[in-house]
Protein backbone atom coordinates (compact mmCIF):
# COMPACT_ATOMS: atom_id res chain seq x y z
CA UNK A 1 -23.02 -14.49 2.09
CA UNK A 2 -21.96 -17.50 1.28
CA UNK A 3 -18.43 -16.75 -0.54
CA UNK A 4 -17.97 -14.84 2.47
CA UNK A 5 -18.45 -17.93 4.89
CA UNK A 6 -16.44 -20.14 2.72
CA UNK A 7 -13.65 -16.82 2.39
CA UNK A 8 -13.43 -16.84 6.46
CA UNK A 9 -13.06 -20.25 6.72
CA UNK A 10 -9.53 -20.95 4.36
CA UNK A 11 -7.35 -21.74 6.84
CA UNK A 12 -4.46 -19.22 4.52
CA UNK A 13 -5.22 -16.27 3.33
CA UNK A 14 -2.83 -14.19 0.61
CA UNK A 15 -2.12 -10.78 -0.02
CA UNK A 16 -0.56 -8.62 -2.60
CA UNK A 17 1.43 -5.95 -1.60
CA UNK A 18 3.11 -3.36 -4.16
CA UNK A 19 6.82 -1.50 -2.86
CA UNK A 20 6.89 -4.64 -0.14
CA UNK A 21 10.86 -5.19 -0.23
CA UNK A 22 11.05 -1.77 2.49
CA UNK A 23 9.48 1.07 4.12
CA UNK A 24 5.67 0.37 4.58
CA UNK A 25 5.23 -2.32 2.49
CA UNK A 26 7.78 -4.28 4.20
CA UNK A 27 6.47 -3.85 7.89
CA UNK A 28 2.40 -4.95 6.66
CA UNK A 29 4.65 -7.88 4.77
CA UNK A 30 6.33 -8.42 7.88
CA UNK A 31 2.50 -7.74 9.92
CA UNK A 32 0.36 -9.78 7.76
CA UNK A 33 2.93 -12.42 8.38
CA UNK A 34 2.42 -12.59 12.11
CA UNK A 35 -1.44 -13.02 11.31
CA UNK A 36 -0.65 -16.15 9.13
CA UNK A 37 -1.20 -14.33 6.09
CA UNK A 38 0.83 -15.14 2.76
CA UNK A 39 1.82 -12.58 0.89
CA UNK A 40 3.19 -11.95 -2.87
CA UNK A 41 4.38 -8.55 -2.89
CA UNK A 42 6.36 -6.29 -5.51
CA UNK A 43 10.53 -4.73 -5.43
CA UNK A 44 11.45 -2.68 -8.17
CA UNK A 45 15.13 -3.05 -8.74
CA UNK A 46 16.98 -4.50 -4.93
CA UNK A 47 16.44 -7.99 -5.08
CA UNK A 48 18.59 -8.57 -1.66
CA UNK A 49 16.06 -6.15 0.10
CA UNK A 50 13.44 -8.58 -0.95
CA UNK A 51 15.13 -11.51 -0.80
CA UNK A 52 15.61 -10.84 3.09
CA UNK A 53 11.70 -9.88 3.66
CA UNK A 54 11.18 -13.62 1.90
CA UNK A 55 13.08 -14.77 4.82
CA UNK A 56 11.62 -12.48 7.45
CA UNK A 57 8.37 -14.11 6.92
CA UNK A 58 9.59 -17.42 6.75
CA UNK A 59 11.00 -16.99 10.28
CA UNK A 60 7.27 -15.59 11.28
CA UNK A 61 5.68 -18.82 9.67
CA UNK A 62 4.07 -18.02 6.74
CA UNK A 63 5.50 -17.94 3.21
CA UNK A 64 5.95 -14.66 1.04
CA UNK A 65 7.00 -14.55 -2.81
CA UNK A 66 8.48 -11.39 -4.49
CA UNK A 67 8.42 -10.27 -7.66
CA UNK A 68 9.96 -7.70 -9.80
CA UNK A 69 7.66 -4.73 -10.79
CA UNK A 70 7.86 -1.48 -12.62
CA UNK A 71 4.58 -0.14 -11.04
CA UNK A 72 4.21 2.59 -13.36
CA UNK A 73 4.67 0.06 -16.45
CA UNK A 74 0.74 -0.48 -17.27
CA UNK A 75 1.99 -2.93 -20.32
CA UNK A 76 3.98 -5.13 -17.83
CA UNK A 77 0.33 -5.79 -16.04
CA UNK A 78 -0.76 -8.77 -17.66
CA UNK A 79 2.55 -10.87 -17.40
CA UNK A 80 2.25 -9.76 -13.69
CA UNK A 81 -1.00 -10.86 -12.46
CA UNK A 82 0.03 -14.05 -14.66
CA UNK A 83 2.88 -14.46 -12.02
CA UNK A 84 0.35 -13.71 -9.69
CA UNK A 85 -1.96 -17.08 -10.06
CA UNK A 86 1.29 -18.96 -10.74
CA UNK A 87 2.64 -18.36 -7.12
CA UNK A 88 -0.92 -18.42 -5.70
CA UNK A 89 -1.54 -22.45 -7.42
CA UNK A 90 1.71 -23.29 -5.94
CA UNK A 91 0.04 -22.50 -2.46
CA UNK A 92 -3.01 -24.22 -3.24
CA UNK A 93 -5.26 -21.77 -4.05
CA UNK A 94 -6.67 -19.83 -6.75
CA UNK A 95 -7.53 -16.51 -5.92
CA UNK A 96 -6.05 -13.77 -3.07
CA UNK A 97 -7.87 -12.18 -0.79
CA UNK A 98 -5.85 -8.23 -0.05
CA UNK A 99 -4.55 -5.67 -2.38
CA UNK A 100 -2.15 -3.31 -0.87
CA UNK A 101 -1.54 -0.69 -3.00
CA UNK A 102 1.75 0.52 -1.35
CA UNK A 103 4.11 1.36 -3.86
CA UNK A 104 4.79 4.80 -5.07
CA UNK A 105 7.56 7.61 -5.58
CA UNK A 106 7.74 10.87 -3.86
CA UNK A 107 8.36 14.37 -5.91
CA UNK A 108 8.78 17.74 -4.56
CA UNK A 109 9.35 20.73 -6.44
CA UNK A 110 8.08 23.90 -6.97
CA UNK A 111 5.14 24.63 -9.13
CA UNK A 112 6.51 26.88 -12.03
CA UNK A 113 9.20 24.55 -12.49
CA UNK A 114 7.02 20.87 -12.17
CA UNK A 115 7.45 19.52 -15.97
CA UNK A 116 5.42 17.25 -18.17
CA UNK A 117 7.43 14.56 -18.56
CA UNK A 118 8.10 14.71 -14.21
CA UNK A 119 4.34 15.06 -13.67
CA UNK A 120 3.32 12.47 -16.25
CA UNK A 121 6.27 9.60 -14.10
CA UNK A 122 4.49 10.55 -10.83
CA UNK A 123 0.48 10.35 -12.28
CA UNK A 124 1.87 6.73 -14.22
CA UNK A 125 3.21 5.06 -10.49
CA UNK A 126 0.81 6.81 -8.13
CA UNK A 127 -2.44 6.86 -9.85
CA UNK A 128 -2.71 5.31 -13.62
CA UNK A 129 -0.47 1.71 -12.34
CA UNK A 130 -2.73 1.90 -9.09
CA UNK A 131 -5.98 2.41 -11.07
CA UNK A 132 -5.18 -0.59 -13.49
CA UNK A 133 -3.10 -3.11 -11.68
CA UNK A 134 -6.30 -2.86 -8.86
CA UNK A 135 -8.58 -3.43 -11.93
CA UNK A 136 -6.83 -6.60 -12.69
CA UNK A 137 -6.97 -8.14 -10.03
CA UNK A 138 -9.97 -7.52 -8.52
CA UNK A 139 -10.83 -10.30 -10.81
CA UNK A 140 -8.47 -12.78 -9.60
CA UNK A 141 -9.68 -11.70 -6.02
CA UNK A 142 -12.08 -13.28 -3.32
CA UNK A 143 -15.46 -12.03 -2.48
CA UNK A 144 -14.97 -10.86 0.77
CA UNK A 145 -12.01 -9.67 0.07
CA UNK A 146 -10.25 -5.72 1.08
CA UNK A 147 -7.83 -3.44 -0.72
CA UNK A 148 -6.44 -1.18 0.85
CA UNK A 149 -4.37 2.46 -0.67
CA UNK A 150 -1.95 4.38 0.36
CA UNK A 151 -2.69 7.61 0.43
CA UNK A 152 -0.70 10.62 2.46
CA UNK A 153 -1.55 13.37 4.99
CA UNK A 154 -0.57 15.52 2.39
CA UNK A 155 -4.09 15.67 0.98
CA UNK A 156 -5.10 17.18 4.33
CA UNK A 157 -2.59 19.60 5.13
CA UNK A 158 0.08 21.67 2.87
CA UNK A 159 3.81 21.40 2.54
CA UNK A 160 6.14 23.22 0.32
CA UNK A 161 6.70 21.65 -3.50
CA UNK A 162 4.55 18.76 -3.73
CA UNK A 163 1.60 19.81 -5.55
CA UNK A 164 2.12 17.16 -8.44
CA UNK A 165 2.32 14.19 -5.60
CA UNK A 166 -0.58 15.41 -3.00
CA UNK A 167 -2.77 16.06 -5.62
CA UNK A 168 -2.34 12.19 -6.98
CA UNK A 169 -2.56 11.08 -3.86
CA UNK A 170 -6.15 13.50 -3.62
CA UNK A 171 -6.99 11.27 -6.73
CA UNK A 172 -6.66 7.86 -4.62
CA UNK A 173 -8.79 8.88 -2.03
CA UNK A 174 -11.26 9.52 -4.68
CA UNK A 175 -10.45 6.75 -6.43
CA UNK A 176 -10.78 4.98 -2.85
CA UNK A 177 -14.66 6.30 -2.55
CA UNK A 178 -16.03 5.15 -5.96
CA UNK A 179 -14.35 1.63 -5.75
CA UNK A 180 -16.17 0.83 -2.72
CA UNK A 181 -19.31 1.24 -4.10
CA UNK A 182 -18.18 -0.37 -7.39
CA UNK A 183 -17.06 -3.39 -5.10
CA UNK A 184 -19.74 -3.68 -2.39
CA UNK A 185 -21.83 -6.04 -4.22
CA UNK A 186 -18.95 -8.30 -4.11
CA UNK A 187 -18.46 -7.46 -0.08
CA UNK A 188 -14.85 -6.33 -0.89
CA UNK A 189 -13.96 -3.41 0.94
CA UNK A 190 -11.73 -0.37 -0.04
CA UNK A 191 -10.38 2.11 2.11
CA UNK A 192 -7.12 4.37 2.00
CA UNK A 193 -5.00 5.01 4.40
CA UNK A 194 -3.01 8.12 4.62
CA UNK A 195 0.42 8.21 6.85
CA UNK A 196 1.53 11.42 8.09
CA UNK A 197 5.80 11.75 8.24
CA UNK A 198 7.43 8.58 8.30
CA UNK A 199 10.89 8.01 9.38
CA UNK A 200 11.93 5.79 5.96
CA UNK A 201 14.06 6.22 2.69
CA UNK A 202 11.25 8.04 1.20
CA UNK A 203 12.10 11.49 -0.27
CA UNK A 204 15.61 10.65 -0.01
CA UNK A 205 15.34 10.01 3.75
CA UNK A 206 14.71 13.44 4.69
CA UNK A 207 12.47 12.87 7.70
CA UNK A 208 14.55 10.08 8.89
CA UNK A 209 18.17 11.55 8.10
CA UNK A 210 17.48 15.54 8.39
CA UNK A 211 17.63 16.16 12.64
CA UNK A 212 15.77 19.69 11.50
CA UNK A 213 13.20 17.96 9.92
CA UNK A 214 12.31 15.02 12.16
CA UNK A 215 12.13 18.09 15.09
CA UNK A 216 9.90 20.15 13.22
CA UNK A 217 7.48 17.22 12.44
CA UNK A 218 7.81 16.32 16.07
CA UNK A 219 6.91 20.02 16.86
CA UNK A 220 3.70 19.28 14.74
CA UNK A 221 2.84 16.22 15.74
CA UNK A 222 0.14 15.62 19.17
CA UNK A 223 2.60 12.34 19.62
CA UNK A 224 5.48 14.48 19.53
CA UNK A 225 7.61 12.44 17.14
CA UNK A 226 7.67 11.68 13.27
CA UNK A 227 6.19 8.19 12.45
CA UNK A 228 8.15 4.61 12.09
CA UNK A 229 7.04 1.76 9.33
CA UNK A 230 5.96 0.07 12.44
CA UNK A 231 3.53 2.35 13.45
CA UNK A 232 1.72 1.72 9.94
CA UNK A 233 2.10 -1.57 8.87
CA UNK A 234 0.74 -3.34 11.60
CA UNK A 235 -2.69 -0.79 11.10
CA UNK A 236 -2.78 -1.67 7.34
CA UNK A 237 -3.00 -5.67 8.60
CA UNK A 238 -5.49 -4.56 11.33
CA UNK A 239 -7.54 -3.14 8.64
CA UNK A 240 -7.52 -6.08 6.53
CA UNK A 241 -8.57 -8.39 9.11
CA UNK A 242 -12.53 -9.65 9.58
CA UNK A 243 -12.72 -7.31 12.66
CA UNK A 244 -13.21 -4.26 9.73
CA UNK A 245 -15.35 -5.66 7.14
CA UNK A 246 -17.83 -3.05 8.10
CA UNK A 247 -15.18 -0.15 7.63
CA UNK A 248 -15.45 0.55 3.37
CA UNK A 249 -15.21 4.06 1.20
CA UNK A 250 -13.19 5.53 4.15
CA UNK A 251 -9.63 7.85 4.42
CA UNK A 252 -8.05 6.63 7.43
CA UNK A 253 -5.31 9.18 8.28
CA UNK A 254 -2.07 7.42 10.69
CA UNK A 255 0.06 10.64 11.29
CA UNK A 256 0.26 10.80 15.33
CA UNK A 257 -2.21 13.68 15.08
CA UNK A 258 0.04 16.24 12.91
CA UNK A 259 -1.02 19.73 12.30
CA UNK A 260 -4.49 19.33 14.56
């Protein structure tokens, strides 16, 4: 109880938040900003993108660093969480205190065609760099702390050619359940949340771009309209916040009720 007490009373906390230059990771960057929260979070190739979410935050006041990440690179880890404690001494501190494990890249086709080598590149970014960049720094994290990972809808309800990237995402939640008790001792919690259809540059922008797509999700959907980054990001920040340290172990779906 005590590295909790001393954990609520830093006057900055920091997060880490993989994919953070767009799309969900930007708006919790962006969220976590308005709460005071620092955050280090991951781009994989368009520094620009970045570059302009370091500046977003910096008009929110609170400071953000981004660094270049191949999250499905396990041997890149190390050098990584190196960069990590770098950034976080520079903002006088030692340790962070969130893990959002955002980043991740969509597949979808069908099953008799899925091959190795495709199924192997979406198990290495959406479960293997999750499972070991998480197991890395949990040990450069806070007790007290809270990770949060993305999972999908998908694991609830079908769609057409994406059994290699539901059923990854089916391994999070799992993933989700056991870390929370593997963590509780240290009173870090661990939950997953899963969006439903998002209006982003994910899957090529098909719910976003594709007018016969975003209708048909808003046919499915009690809210009657695909989701925005906004309608997740500032949840994910909720989640971190004190107000849920007694929410741990749990899938949290944010779809706008689709397919009830």
């Amino acid at each position: 109880m005590a590295n909790e007490a001393e954990n609520a009373s830093r006057k900055t906390r920091i997060a880490v938040v993989t994919g953070g230059s767009r799309g969900l990771g930007k708006s919790t960057v962006l969220a976590l900003a308005e709460r005071g929260v620092n955050s280090i979070f991951t781009f994989a190739s368009k520094s620009k993108e970045a570059d302009d979410v370091v500046s977003a935050v910096a008009k929110a006041g609170a400071e953000a660093a981004a660094l270049q990440l191949d999250a499905g690179k396990v041997g890149d880890f190390d050098s990584f969480v190196y960069r990590v404690s770098s950034t976080v001494k520079e903002w006088g501190s030692d340790r962070i205190d969130y893990l959002v494990n955002n980043a991740g890249i969509s597949h979808h086709k069908a099953f008799d065609k899925v091959t190795e080598e495709e199924l192997d590149g979406v198990y290495a970014v959406n479960f293997k760099g999750v499972f070991f960049l998480t197991q890395k720094l949990v040990r450069i994290m806070n007790d007290g702390g809270r990770i949060v990972n993305i999972s999908s809808g998908l694991t609830r309800f079908w769609t057409p050619d994406t059994i290699p990237y539901a059923s990854l995402k089916g391994a999070i939640e799992v993933f989700t359940h056991y870390l929370a008790q593997e963590l509780g001792p240290r009173s870090i919690t661990v939950n997953a949340v899963a969006p439903g259809a998002i209006q982003t540059d994910f899957s090529g922008g098909v719910v976003r771009d594709n007018p016969e797509v975003n209708k048909r999700v808003a046919a499915m959907t009690a809210l009657g309209r695909p989701g925005l980054p906004d309608d997740i990001g500032p949840m994910i920040a909720s989640l971190l916040s004190d107000a849920n340290r007694w929410v741990t172990g749990q899938r949290i779906e944010a779809s706008g009720g689709m397919n009830l």
